[in-house]
Protein backbone atom coordinates (compact mmCIF):
# COMPACT_ATOMS: atom_id res chain seq x y z
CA UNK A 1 9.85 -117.35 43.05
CA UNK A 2 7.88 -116.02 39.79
CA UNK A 3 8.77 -113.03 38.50
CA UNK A 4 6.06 -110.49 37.93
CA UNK A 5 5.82 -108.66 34.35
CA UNK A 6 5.33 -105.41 34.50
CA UNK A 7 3.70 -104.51 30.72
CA UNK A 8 4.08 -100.78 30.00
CA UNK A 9 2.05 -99.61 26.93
CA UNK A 10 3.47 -96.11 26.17
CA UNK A 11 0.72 -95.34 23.61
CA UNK A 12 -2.15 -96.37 25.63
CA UNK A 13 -0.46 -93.98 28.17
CA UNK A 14 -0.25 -91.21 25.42
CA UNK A 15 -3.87 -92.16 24.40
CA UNK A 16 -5.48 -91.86 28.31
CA UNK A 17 -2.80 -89.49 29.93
CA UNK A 18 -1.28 -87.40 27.78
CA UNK A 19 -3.26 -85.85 25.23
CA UNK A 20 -6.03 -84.61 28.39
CA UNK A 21 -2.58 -83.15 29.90
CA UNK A 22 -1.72 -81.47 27.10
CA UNK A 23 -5.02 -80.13 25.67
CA UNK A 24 -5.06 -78.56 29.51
CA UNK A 25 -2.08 -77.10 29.45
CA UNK A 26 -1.16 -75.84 26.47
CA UNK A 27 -5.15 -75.18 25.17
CA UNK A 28 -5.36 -77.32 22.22
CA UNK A 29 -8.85 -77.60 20.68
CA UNK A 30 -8.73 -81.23 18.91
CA UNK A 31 -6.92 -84.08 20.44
CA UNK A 32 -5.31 -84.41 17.43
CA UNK A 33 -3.52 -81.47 17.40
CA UNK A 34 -1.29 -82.60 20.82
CA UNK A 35 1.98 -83.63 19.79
CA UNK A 36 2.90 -86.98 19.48
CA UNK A 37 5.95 -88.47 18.55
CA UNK A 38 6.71 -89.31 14.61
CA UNK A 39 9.74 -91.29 14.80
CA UNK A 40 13.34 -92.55 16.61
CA UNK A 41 16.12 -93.33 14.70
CA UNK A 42 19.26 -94.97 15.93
CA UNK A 43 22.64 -93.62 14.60
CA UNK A 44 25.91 -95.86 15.35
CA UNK A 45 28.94 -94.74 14.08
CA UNK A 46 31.05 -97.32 13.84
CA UNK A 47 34.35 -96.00 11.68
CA UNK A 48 36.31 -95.81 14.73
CA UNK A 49 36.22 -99.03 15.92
CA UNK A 50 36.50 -100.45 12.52
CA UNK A 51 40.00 -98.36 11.79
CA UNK A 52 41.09 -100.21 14.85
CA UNK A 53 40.30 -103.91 13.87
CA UNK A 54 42.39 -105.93 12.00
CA UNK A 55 41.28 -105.80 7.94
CA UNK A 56 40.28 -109.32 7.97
CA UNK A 57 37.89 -109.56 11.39
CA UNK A 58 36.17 -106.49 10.22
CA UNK A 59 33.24 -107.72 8.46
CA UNK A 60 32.73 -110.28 10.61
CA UNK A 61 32.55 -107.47 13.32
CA UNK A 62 30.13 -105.13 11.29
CA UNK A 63 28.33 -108.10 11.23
CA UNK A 64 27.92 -108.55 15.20
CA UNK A 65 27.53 -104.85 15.75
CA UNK A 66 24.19 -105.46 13.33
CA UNK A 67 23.03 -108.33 15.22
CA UNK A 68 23.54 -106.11 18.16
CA UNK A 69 21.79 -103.24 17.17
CA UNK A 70 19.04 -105.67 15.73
CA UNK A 71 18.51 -106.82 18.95
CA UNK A 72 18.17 -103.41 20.87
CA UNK A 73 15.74 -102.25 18.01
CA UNK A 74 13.70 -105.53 16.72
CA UNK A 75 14.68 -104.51 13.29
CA UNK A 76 17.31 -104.76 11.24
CA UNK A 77 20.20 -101.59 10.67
CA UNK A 78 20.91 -100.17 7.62
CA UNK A 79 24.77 -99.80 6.60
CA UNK A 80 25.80 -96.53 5.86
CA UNK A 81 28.68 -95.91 3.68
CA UNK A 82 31.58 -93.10 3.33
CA UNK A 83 30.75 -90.46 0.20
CA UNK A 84 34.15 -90.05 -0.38
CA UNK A 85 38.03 -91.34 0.68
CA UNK A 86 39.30 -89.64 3.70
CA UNK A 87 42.99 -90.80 4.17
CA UNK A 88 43.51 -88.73 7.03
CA UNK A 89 40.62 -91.10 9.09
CA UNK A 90 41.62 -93.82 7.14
CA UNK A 91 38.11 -94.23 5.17
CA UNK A 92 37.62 -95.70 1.38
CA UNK A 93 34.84 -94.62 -0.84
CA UNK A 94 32.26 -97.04 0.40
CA UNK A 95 33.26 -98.62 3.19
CA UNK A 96 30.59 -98.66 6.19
CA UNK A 97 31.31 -96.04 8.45
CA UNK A 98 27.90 -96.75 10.39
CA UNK A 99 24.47 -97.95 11.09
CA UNK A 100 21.41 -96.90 11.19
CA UNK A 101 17.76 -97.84 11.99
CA UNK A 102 14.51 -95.84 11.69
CA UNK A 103 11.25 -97.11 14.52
CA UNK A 104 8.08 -96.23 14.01
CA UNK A 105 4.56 -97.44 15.35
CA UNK A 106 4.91 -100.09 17.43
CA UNK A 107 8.41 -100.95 17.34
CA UNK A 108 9.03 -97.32 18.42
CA UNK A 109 6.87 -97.48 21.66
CA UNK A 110 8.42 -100.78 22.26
CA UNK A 111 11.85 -99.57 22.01
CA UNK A 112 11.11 -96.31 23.89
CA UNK A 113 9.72 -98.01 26.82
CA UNK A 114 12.76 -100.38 27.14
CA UNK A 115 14.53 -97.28 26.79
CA UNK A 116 13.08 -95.72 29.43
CA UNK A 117 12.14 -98.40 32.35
CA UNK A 118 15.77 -100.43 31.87
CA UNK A 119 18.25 -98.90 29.78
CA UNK A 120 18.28 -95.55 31.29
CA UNK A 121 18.44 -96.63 34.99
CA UNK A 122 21.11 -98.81 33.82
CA UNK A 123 23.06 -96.49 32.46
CA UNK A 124 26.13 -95.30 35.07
CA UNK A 125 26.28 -92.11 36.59
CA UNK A 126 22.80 -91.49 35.56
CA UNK A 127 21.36 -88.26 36.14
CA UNK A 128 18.49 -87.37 34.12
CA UNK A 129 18.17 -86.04 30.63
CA UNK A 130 18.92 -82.29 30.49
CA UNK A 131 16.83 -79.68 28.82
CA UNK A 132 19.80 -79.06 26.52
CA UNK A 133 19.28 -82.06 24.58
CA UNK A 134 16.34 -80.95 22.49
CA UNK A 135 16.73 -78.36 19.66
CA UNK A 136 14.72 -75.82 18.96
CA UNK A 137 11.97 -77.62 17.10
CA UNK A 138 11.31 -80.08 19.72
CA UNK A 139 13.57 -83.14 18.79
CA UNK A 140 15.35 -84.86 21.62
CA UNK A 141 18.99 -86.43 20.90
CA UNK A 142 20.77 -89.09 23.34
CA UNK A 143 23.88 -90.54 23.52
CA UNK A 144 24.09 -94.29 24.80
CA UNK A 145 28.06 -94.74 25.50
CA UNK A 146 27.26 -98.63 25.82
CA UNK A 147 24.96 -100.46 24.38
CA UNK A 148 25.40 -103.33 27.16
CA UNK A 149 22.92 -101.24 28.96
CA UNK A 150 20.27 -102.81 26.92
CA UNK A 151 18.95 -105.84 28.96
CA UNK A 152 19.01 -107.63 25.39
CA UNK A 153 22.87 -107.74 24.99
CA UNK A 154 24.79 -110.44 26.99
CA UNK A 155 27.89 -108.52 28.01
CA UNK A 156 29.82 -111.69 28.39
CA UNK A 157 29.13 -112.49 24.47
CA UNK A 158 29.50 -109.51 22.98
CA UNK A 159 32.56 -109.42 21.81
CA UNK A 160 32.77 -105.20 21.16
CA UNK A 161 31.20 -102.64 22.77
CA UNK A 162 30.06 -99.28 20.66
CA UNK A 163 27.60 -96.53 21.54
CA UNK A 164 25.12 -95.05 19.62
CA UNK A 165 22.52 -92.11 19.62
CA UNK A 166 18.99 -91.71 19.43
CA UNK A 167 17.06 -89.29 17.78
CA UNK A 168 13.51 -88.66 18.79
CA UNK A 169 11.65 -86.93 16.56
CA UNK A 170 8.47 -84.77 17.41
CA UNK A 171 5.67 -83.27 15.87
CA UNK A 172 5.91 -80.57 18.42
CA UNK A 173 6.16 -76.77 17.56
CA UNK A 174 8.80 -75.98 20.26
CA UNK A 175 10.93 -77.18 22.88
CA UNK A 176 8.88 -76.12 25.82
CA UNK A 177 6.31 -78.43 24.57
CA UNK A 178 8.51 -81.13 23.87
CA UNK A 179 10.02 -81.51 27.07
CA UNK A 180 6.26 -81.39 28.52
CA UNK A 181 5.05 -84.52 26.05
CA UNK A 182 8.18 -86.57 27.40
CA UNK A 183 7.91 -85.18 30.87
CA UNK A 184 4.23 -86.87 30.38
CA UNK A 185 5.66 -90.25 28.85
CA UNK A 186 8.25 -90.85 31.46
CA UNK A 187 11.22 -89.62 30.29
CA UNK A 188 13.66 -88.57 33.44
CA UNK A 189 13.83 -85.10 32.26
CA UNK A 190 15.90 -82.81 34.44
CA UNK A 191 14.66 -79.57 35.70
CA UNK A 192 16.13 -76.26 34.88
């Protein structure tokens, strides 16, 4: 039995859906003056697990968390490094302490509609993103415990198992407007 493909386009849905919802509600004159979303960056933090691998197997595991995170994003993760020698964590000047990666255009809608459609309903004891989430200028940070959930990652191969957070950045003015554009888009926003 074929499977059928479901193709979801989130800026075509931004482009026909959104921007007529949100000139509605909120009054804007031009669509584009709606909202629209600028960026998502991926933050692991992966200092933890590295103070708990053995000294020799650790760049070989930096090296699979990057494929990892590769995979998830379609791009590859920059290293970031430690500023300064923390002996109480266990942290050298310049060791990598993390990984990060920056979406935008295409990539981004690509990544936030796999996010969306399979990750999130994935993701155990799932209840819906709360309100909470977003700061005050319209930015919405979440925490992925696993990154297994990703239909990308073989759990069976990967050999460690990290979580990460993503950041995604608005051109909105607030958060009640925020939460309305990713209301729009899909995201399972929870209601107050």
């Amino acid at each position: 039995m074929k499977e059928k493909i479901i193709k979801i386009d989130l800026k075509e849905k931004y482009k026909n859906e959104v921007i007529p919802k949100m000139m509605e509600k909120f009054g804007y004159s031009s669509p584009m003056a709606v909202p629209r979303i600028e960026k998502v960056v991926l933050n692991a933090g992966i200092g933890k697990i590295l103070g708990n691998i053995d000294a020799s197997k650790r760049e070989k595991a930096v090296e699979d968390m990057m494929a990892d995170l590769a995979l998830i994003s379609g791009q590859k993760p920059i290293p970031t490094r430690a500023k300064k020698s923390i002996s109480g964590f266990k942290v050298k000047k310049g060791a990598i302490v993390g990984l990060k990666v920056t979406l935008r255009r295409k990539r981004m809608y690509d990544f936030l509609a796999r996010l969306i459609h399979l990750a999130l309903p994935r993701v155990r004891d799932f209840q819906g993103i709360s309100p909470d989430s977003f700061d005050q200028d319209g930015n919405l940070t979440i925490g992925i415990r696993e990154h297994i959930v990703f239909p990308e990652i073989k759990p069976e191969k990967s050999k460690i198992h990290f979580g990460f957070e993503v950041c995604i950045v608005t051109t909105t003015k607030n958060k009640e407007e925020s939460i309305e554009l990713l209301k729009l888009l899909g995201f399972p926003i929870k209601e107050k």
